[in-house]
Protein backbone atom coordinates (compact mmCIF):
# COMPACT_ATOMS: atom_id res chain seq x y z
CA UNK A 1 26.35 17.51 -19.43
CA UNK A 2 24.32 20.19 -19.70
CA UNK A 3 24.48 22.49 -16.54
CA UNK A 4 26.98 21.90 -13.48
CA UNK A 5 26.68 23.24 -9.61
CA UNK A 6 29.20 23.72 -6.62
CA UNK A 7 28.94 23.64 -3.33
CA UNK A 8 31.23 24.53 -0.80
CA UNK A 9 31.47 25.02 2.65
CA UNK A 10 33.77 27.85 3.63
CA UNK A 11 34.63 29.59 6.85
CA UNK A 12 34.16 33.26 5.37
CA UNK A 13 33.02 34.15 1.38
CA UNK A 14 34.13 37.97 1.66
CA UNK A 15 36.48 40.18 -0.81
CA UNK A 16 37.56 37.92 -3.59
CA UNK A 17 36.28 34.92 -2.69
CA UNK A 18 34.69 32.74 -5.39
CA UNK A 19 33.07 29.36 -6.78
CA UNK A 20 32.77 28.64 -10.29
CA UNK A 21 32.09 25.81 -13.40
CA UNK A 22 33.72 24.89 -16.83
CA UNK A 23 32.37 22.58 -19.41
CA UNK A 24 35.83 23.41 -21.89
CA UNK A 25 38.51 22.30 -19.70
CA UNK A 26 38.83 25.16 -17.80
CA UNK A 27 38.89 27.65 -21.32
CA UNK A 28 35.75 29.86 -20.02
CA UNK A 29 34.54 30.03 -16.29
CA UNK A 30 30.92 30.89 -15.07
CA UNK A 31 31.69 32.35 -11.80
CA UNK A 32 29.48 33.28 -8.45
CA UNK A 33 31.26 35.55 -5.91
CA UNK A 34 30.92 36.07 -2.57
CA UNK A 35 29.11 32.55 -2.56
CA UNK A 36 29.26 29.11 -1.94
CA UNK A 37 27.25 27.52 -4.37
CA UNK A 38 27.16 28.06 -8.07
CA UNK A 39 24.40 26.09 -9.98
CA UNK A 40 25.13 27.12 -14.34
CA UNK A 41 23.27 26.35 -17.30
CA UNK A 42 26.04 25.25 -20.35
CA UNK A 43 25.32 27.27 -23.84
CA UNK A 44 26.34 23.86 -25.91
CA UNK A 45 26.52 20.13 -24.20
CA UNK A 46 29.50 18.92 -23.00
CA UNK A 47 31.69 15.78 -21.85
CA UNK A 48 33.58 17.03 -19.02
CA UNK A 49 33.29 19.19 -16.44
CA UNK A 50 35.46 21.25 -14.19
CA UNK A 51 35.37 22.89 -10.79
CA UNK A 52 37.31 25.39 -9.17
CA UNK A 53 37.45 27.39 -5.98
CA UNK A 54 39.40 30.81 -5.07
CA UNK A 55 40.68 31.60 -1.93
CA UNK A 56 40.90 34.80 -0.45
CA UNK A 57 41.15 36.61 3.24
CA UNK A 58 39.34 38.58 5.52
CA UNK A 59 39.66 40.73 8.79
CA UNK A 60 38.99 38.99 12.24
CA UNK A 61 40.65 42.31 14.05
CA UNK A 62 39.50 45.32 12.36
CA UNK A 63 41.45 47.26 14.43
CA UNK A 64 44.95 45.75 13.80
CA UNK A 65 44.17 45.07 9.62
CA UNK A 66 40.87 46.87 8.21
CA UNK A 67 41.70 47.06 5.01
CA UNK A 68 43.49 43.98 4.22
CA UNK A 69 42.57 41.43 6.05
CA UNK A 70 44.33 39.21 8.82
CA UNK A 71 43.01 35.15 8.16
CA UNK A 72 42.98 33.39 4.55
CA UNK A 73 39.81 31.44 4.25
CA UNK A 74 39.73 27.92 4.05
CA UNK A 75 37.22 25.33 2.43
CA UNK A 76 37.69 21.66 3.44
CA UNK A 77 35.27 20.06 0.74
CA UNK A 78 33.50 21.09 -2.16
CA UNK A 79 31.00 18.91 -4.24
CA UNK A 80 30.64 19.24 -8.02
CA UNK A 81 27.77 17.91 -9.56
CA UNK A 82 26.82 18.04 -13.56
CA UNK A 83 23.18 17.96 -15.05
CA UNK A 84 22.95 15.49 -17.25
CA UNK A 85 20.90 14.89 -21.29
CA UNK A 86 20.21 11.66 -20.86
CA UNK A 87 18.88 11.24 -25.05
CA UNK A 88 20.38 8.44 -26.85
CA UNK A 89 22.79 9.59 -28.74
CA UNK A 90 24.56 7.85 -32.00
CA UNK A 91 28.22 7.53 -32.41
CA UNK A 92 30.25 5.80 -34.70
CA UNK A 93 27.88 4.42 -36.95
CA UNK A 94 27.53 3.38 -40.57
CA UNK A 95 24.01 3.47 -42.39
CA UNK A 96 23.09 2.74 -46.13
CA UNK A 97 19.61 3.10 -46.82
CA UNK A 98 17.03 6.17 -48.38
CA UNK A 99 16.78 9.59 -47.16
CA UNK A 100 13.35 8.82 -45.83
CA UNK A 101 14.41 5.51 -44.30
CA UNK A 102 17.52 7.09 -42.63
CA UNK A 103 15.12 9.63 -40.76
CA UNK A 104 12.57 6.78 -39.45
CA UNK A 105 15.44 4.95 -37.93
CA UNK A 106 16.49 8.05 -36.27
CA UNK A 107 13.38 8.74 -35.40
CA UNK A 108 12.49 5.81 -33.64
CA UNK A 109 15.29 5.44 -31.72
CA UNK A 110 15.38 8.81 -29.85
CA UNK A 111 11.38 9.17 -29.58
CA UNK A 112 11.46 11.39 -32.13
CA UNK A 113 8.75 12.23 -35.37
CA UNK A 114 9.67 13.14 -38.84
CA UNK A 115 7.60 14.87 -41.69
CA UNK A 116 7.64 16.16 -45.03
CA UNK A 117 5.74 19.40 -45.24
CA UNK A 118 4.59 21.33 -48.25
CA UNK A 119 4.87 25.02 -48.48
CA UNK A 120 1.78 25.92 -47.61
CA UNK A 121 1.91 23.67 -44.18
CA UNK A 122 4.81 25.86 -43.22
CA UNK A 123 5.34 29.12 -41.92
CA UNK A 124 8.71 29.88 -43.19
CA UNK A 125 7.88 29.07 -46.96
CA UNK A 126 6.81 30.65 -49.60
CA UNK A 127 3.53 29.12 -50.80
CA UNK A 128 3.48 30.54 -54.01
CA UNK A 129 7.31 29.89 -55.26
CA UNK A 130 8.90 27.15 -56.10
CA UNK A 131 10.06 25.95 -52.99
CA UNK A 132 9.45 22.02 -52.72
CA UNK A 133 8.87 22.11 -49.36
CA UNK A 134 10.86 21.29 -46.15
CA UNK A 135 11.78 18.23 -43.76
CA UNK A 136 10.55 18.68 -39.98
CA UNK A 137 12.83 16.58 -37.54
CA UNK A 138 11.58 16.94 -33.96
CA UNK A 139 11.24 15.57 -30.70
CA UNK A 140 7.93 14.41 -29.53
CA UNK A 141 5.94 16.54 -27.67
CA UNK A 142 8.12 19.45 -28.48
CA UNK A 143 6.03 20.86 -30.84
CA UNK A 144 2.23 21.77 -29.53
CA UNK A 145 -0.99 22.50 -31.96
CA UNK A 146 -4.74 22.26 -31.31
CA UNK A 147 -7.94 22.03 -33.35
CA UNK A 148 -10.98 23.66 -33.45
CA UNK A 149 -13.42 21.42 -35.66
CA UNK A 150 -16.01 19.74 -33.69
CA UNK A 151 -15.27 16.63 -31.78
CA UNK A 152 -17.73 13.93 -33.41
CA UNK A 153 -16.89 11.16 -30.84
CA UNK A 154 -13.88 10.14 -28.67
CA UNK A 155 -12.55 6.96 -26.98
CA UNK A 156 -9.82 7.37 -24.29
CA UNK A 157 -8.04 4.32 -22.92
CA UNK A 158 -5.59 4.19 -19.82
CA UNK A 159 -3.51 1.27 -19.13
CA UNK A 160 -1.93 0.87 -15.76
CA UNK A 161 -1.14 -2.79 -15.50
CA UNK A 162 2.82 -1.88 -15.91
CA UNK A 163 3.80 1.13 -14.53
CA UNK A 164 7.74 0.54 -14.10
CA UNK A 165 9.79 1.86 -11.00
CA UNK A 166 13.18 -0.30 -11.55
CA UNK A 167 14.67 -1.88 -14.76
CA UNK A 168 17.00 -4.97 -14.25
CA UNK A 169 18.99 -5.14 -17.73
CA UNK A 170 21.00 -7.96 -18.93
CA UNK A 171 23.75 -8.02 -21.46
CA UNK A 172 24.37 -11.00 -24.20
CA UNK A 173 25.50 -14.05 -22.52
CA UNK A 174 29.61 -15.41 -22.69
CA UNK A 175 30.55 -18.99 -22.49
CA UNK A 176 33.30 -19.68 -19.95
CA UNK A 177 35.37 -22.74 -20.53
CA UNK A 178 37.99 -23.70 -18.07
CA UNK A 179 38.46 -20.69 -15.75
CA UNK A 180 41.24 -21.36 -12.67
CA UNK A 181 39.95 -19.71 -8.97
CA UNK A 182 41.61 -20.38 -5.78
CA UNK A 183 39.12 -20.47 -3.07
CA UNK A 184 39.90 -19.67 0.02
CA UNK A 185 38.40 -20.08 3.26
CA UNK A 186 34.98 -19.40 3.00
CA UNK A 187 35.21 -16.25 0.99
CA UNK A 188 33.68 -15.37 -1.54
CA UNK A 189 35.55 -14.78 -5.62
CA UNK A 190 34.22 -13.12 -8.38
CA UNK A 191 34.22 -15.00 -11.66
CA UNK A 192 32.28 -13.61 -14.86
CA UNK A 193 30.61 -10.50 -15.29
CA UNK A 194 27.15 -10.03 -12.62
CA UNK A 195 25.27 -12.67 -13.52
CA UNK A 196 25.75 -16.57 -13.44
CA UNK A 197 23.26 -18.03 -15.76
CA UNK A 198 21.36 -21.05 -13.58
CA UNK A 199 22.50 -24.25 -13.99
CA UNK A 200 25.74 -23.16 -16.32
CA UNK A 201 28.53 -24.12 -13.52
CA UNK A 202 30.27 -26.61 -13.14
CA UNK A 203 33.49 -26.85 -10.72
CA UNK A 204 35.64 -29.61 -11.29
CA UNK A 205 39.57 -31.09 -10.90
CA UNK A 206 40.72 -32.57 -14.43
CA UNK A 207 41.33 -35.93 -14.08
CA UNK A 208 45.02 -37.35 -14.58
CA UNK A 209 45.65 -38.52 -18.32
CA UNK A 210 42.25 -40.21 -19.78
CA UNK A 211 40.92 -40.38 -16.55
CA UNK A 212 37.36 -38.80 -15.38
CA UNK A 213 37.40 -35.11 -13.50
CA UNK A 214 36.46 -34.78 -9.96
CA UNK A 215 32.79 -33.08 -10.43
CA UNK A 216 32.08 -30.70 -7.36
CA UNK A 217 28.28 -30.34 -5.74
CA UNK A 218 26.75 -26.91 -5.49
CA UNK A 219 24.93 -28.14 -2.06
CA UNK A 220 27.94 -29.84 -0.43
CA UNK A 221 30.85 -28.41 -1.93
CA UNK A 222 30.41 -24.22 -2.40
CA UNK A 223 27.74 -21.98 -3.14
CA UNK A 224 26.89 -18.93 -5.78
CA UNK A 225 25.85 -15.63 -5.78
CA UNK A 226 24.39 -15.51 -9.05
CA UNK A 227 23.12 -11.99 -8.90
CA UNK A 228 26.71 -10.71 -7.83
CA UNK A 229 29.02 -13.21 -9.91
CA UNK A 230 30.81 -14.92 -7.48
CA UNK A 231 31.58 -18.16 -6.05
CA UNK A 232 32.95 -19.55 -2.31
CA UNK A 233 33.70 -22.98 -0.35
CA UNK A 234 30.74 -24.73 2.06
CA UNK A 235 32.11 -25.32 5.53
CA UNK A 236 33.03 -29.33 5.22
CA UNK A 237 33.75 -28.62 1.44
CA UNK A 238 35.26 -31.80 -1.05
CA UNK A 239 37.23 -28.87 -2.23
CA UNK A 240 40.71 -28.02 -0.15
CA UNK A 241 41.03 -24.74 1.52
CA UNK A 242 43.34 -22.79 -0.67
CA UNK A 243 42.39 -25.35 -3.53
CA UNK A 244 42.74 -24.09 -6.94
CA UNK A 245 39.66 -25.20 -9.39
CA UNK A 246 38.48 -24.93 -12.66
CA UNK A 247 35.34 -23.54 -13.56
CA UNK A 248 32.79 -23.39 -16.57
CA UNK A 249 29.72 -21.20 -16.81
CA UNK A 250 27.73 -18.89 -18.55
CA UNK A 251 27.70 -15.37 -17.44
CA UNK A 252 26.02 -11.76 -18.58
CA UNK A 253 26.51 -7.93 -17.62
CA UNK A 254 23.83 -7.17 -15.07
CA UNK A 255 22.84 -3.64 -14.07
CA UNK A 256 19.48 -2.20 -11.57
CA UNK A 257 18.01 1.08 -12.61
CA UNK A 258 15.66 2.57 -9.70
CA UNK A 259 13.98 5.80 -11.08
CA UNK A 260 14.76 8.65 -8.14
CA UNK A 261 10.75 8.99 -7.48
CA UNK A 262 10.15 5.67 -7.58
CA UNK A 263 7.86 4.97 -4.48
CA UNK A 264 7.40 1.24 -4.10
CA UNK A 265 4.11 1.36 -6.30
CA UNK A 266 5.13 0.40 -9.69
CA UNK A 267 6.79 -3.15 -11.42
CA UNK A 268 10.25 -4.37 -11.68
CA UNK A 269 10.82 -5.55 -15.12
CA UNK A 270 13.59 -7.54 -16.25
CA UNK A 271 15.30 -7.58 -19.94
CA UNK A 272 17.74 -8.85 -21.67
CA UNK A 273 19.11 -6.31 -24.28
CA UNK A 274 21.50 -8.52 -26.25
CA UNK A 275 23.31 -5.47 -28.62
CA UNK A 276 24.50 -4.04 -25.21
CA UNK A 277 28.30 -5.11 -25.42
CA UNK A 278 29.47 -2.65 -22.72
CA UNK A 279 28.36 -1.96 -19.19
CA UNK A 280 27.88 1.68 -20.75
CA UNK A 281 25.43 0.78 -23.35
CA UNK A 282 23.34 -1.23 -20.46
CA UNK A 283 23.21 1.18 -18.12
CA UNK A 284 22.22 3.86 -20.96
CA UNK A 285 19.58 0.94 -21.60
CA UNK A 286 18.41 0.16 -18.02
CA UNK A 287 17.88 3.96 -17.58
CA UNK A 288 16.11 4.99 -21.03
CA UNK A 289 13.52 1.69 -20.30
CA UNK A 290 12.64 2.59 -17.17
CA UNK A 291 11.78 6.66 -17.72
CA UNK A 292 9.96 5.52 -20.74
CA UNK A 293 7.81 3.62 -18.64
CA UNK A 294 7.50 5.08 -15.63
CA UNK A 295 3.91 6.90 -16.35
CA UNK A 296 0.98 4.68 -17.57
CA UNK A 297 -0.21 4.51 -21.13
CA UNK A 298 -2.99 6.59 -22.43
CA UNK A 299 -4.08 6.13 -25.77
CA UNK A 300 -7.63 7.64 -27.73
CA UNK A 301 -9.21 7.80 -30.83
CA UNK A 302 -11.00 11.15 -31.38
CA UNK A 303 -13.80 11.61 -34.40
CA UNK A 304 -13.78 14.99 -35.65
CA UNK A 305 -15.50 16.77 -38.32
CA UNK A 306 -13.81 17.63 -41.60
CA UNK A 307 -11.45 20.38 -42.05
CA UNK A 308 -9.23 22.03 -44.35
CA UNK A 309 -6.47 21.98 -42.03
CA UNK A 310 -4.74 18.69 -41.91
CA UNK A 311 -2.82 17.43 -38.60
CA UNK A 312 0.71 17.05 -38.73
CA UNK A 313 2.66 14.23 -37.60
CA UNK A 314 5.06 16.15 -35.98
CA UNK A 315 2.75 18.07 -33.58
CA UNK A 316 1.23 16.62 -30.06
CA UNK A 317 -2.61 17.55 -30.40
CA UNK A 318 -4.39 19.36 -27.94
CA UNK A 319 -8.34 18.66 -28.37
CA UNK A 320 -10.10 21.09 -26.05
CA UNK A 321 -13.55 19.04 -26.22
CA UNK A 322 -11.94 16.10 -25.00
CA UNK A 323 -11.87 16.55 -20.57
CA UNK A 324 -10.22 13.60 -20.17
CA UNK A 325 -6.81 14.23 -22.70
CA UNK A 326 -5.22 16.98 -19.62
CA UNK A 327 -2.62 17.49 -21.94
CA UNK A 328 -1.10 17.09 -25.72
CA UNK A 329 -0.82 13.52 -27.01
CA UNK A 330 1.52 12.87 -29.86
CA UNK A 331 -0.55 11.54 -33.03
CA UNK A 332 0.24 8.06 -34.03
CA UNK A 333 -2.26 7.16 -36.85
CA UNK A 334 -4.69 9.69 -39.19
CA UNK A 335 -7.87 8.36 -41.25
CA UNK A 336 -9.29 11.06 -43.80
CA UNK A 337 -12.92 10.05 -44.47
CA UNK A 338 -15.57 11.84 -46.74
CA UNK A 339 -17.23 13.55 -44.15
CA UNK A 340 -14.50 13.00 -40.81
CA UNK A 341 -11.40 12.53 -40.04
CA UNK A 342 -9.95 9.84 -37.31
CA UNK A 343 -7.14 10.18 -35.39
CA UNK A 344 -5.29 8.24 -33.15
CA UNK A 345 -3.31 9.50 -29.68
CA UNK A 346 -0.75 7.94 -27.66
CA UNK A 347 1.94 9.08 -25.35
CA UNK A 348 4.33 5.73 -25.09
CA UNK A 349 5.43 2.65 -26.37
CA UNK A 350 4.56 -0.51 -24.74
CA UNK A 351 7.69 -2.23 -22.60
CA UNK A 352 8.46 -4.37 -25.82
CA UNK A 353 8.38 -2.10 -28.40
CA UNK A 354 10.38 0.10 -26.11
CA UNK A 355 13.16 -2.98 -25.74
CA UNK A 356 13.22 -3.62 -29.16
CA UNK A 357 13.54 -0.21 -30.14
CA UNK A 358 16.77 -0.14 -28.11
CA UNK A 359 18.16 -3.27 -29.81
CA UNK A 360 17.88 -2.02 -32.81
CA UNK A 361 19.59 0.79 -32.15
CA UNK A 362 22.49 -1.24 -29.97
CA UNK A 363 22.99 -3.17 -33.13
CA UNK A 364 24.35 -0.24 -35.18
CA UNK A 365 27.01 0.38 -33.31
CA UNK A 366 29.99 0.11 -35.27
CA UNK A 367 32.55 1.00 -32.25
CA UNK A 368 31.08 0.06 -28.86
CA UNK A 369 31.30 2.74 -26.02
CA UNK A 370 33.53 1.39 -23.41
C-alpha cells in the first residue's frame, strides 16, 4: 500500500475533531482536522493499514455553553481505503545463476530493462578514472531520452486484434478421488476449488464387496456448475434426497479480472497459469495480464543516420521526426551499420509472452503466498 484515504460522515467536524491514516500499526499518524476525509501519500510501502477517528464536541446553545461546548459529535461509518503498487514483487526465493543472468530474470519479470554502462555513458562517473563503469536497473518507460540525428526512414505498426478488458485465470489442475457429499434437496454443494474440468465427474455408490458401483447420469440424476464448483440433485433424481455420494473429478482455482475502465470493447482471454498454487498468486496473475494488455501494441523500426551517441537500452526513445510515435517507446532491438543505425520500438509483450513471463516467475517461488 502506498497511500490510504478516510471518509467519514460526521454530524459536526469543529474544535478537535479529526480523521487520520497509519501504514506502521498505528506508530506515526498523518492527520486532517476539522475534516472528514483524509486522502495520504506513504513515504515507504507498506502491508497494513490503519484508520482512526477522534471525537470531540461542539456548542448547539451558545448562550448556555460558548466556550465548551454542549453535544459530543458522533460518526456512524467511516470507510478506509488503501492505494495499492500492484508490481510483482519476489519473496522467498532461491536463485543460482551469473550476475548478468540474475538481472535478466528480474528484469523480465517486473517489465523492467537492465544495462551495463561505461563511464563516459554516465553522468555520475568519472570518464577519465578508473571507474569500470556502473549497472542501470530500471523500470521501463521510467527513464526518457530523445535523438536528434536525422530520421532516414521509419515503419510504425499498430496491432489491435487483442485489446483485453477481462482476464479469466486458471490454476494447475487437482485430481479428486473419492470425495463424500450429501445432497440435499435440490441445492446446490460446493466440491473442488471454481472450476470442474468437463467431463472429469463421475458420481457413483460403491458397489457391495466385488460388485459393480451404481454410476449416476449428469442429465437425469444432478447437474454442475462448473464455473462455480458445485454440484445438486435433478427433480426425479436416481440419487435419494439426503443421499450421501461419492464423487471424482478434476478441479482448478478460477478467478475473473475486469479492468475498472473496461467498456465492453475489448477481448476476454482465458489462461491457465499452472505455477499459480494459491488463489493469491492467480489473482496477482489475472490482474498483471490484463493491465499489460489492456492498450494495443505499437511497434516501429526507425532508420536514422549515424551518430556518436549510442541509444541505451534502458531509455524509452522519443524520435521527434516520427508524427505517428505520440510518445516514448521502450527500445527492444539496435543494428549499428556503416553509415545508419536501426532500431527497433515496442511498448508490450504479446498475450503469450506476457503468460509465460508470469510462469516463469510463479515457478520460483520457493514458499507460496497463501
Amino acid at each position: 500500500m502506498v497511500g490510504g484515504s478516510i471518509e467519514a460522515p460526521f454530524d459536526d467536524t469543529s474544535n478537535e475533531q479529526a480523521v487520520a491514516v497509519s501504514d506502521d500499526g498505528g506508530e506515526t499518524w498523518q492527520e486532517a482536522t476539522n475534516s472528514e476525509t483524509i486522502d495520504a501519500e506513504f513515504v515507504s510501502g507498506s502491508t497494513q493499514i490503519r484508520g482512526r477517528v477522534t471525537l470531540s464536541r461542539y456548542t448547539t446553545n451558545p448562550d448556555a455553553s460558548p466556550t465548551t461546548g454542549d453535544t459530543g459529535q458522533t460518526v456512524s461509518e467511516f470507510g478506509l481505503s488503501a492505494n495499492l503498487d500492484d508490481t510483482p514483487f519476489i519473496e522467498a526465493e532461491a536463485f543460482e545463476d551469473s550476475v548478468a543472468g540474475l538481472l535478466t530474470t528480474l528484469a523480465n519479470r517486473q517489465r523492467f530493462a537492465w544495462e551495463v554502462q561505461s563511464p563516459d555513458q554516465h553522468p555520475s562517473l568519472d570518464a577519465d578514472g578508473d571507474d569500470p563503469g556502473v549497472v542501470v536497473f530500471t523500470k521501463l518507460g521510467q527513464r526518457e531520452s530523445s535523438v536528434d540525428a536525422p530520421v532516414l526512414d521509419y515503419e510504425v505498426r499498430r496491432d489491435s486484434s487483442q485489446v483485453v478488458d477481462t482476464v479469466i485465470a486458471y490454476g494447475p489442475s487437482e485430481r479428486v478421488e473419492d470425495e463424500r457429499v450429501v445432497l440435499t434437496g435440490l441445492g446446490y454443494v460446493g466440491i473442488g476449488n471454481d472450476y470442474l474440468q468437463p467431463g472429469s465427474v463421475r458420481v457413483y455408490q460403491p458397489g457391495p464387496d466385488d460388485e459393480p458401483a451404481t454410476v449416476y447420469d449428469p442429465n437425469d440424476d444432478y447437474r454442475l456448475l462448473r464455473n462455480d464448483g458445485s454440484i445438486a440433485r435433478r427433480e426425479g433424481s436416481a440419487i435419494a434426497d439426503s443421499e450421501e455420494v461419492h464423487i471424482n473429478y478434476e478441479t482448478r482455482r478460477r478467478v475473473e479480472y475486469t479492468l475498472p475502465s473496461a467498456d465492453g470493447s475489448g477481448d476476454t482471454i482465458r489462461e491457465t497459469f499452472e505455477n499459480a498454487v494459491t488463489r493469491r498468486a492467480l489473482q496477482q496473475a489475472a490482474l498483471f495480464t490484463a493491465k499489460r494488455l489492456a492498450d494495443p501494441q505499437r511497434e516501429a523500426t526507425i532508420e536514422l543516420a549515424r551518430d556518436d551517441l549510442g541509444h541505451q537500452f534502458v531509455d524509452a526513445l522519443s524520435v521527434a521526426d516520427v508524427p505517428a510515435l505520440d510518445e516514448p517507446r521502450r527500445i527492444t532491438g539496435v543494428d549499428v551499420r556503416t553509415d545508419r543505425v536501426s532500431v527497433d520500438l515496442g511498448d508490450q509483450q504479446s498475450a503469450g509472452e506476457v503468460v509465460d513471463s508470469i510462469n516463469r516467475r510463479l515457478s520460483g517461488l520457493a514458499e507460496p503466498l497463501v
